[in-house]
Protein backbone atom coordinates (compact mmCIF):
# COMPACT_ATOMS: atom_id res chain seq x y z
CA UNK A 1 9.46 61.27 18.90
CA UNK A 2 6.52 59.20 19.79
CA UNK A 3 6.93 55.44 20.68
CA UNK A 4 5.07 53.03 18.72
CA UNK A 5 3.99 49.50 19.89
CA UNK A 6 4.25 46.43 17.84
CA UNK A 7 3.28 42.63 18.49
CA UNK A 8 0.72 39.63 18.04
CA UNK A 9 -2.17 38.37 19.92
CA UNK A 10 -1.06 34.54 19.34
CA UNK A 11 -2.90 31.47 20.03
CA UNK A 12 -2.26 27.97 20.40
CA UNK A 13 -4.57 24.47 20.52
CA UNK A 14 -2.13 22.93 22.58
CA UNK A 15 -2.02 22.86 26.41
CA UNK A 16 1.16 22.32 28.83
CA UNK A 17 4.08 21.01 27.90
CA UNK A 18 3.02 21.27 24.32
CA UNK A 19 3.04 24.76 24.55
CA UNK A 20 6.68 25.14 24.71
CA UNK A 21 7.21 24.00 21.51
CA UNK A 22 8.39 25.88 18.83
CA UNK A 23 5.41 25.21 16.29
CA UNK A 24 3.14 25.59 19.20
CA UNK A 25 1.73 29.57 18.65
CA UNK A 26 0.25 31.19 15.82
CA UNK A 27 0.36 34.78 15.25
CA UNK A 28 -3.78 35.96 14.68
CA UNK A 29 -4.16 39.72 15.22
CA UNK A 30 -1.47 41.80 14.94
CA UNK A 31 -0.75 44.82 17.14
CA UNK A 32 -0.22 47.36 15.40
CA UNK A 33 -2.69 47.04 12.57
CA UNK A 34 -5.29 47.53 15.52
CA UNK A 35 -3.62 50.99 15.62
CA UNK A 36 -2.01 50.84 18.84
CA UNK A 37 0.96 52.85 17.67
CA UNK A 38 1.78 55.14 21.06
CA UNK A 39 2.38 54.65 24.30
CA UNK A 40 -0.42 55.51 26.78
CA UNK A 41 -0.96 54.78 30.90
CA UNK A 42 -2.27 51.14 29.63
CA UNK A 43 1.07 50.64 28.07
CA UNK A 44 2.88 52.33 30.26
CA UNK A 45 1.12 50.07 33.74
CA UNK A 46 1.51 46.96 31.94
CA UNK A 47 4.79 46.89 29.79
CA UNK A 48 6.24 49.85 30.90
CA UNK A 49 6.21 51.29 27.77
CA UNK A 50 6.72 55.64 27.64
CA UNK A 51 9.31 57.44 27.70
CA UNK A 52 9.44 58.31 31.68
CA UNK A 53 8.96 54.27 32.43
CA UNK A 54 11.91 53.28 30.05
CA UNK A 55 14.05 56.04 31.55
CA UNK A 56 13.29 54.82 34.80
CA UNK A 57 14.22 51.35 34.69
CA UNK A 58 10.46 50.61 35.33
CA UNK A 59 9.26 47.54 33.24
CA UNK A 60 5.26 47.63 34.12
CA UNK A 61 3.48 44.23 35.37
CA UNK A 62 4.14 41.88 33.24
CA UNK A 63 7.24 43.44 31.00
CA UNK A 64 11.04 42.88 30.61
CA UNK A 65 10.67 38.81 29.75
CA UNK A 66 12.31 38.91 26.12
CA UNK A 67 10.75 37.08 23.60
CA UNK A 68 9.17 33.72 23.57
CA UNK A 69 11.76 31.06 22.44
CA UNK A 70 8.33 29.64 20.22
CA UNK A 71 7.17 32.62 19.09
CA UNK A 72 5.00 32.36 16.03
CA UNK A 73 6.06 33.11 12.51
CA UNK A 74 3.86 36.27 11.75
CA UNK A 75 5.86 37.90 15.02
CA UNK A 76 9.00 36.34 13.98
CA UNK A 77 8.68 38.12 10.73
CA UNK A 78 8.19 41.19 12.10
CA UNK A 79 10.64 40.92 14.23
CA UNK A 80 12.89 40.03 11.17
CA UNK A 81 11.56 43.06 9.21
CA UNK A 82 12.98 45.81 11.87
CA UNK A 83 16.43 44.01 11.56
CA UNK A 84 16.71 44.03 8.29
CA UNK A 85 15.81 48.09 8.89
CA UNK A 86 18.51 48.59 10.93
CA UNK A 87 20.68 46.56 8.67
CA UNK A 88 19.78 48.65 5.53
CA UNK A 89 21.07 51.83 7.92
CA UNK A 90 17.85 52.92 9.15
CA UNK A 91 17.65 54.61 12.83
CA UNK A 92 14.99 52.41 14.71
CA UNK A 93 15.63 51.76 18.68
CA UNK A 94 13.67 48.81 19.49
CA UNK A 95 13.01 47.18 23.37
CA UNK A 96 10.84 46.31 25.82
CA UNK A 97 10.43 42.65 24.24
CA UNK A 98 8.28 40.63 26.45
CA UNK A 99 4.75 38.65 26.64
CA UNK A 100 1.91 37.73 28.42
CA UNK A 101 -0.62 34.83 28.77
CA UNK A 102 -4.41 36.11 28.49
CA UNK A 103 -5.21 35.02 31.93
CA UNK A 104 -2.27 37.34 33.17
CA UNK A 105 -3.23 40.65 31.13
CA UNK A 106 -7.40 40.03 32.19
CA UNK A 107 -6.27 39.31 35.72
CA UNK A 108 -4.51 43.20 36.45
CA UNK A 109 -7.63 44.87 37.06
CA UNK A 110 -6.56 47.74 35.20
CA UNK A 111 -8.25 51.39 35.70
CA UNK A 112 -11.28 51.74 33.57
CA UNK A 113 -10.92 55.11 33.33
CA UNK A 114 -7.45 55.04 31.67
CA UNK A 115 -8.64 51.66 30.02
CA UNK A 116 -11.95 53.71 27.97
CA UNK A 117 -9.78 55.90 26.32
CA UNK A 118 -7.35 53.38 25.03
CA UNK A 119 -6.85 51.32 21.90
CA UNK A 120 -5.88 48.35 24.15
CA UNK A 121 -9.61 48.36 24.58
CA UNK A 122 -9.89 46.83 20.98
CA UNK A 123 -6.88 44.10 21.31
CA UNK A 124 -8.37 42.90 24.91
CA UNK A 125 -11.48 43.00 23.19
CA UNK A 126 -10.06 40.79 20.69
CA UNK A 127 -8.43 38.36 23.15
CA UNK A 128 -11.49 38.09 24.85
CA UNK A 129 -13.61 36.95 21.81
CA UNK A 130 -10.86 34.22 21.17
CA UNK A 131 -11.78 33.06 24.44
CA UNK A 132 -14.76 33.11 24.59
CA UNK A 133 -16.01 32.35 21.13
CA UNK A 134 -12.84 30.41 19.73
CA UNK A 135 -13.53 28.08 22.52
CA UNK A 136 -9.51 28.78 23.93
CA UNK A 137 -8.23 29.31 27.23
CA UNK A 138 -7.02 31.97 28.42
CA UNK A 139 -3.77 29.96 28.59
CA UNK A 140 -4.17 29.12 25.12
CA UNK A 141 -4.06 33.15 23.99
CA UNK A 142 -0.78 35.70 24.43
CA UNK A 143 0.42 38.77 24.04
CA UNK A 144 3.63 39.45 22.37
CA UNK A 145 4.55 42.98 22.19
CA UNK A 146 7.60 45.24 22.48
CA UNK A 147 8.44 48.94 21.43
CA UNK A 148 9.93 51.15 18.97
CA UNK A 149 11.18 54.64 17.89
């Protein structure tokens, strides 16, 4: 059974303090419409998302730091959706719930080998233009993502 990855770029205008509150982050892009439904070595480096990492205990580089206590509505809703699955008796194991400012994700230096053949490619892509073009921070951009199967 493959794993599939869900989660929101989000954004926010604030800066410090601000941040922390609860109506701080919006949810702009989300996760898995950009297709990134398995788990590959980007994935698996950075949230320690695959099979062998979960099994292990490993957690990746920036993984295992629950959910935002703000997070934005659009993740909050789809975080809402897979518990009402699991309430309606459906079989869905879900984990891994963490996030990650931009300036932590473009700061890993990840392999650009393993990094070309990924769909990440397309979200970092994306967090990149909201930088660059949305005239944010890369403070003021995360990444909220966790797994399921």
């Amino acid at each position: 059974m493959p794993i599939f990855i869900h989660g929101w770029l989000e954004i926010t205008g604030t800066h410090g303090p601000d941040q922390a509150e609860s109506w701080a982050w919006r949810g702009v892009v989300n996760v898995g419409n950009v297709l990134i439904d398995e788990a590959d070595a980007i994935a698996e480096h950075l949230f320690g998302f695959s099979k062998r990492a979960i099994s292990a205990g490993d957690v990746g580089l920036v993984g295992g730091r629950g959910i935002p206590g703000n997070l934005s509505a659009e993740a909050r809703a789809e975080l809402a959706a897979e518990i009402d699955a699991l309430g309606a008796g459906q079989s869905v194991e879900s984990g891994g719930h963490t996030s990650a400012a931009w300036h932590e994700v473009a700061s890993v230096g990840l392999p650009e080998e393993e990094l070309a053949v990924s769909r990440w490619r397309t979200v970092f892509a994306l967090a990149g233009v909201l930088v660059r073009e949305g005239g944010l921070s890369p403070s003021q951009v995360r990444l909220v993502v966790w797994y399921s199967w």
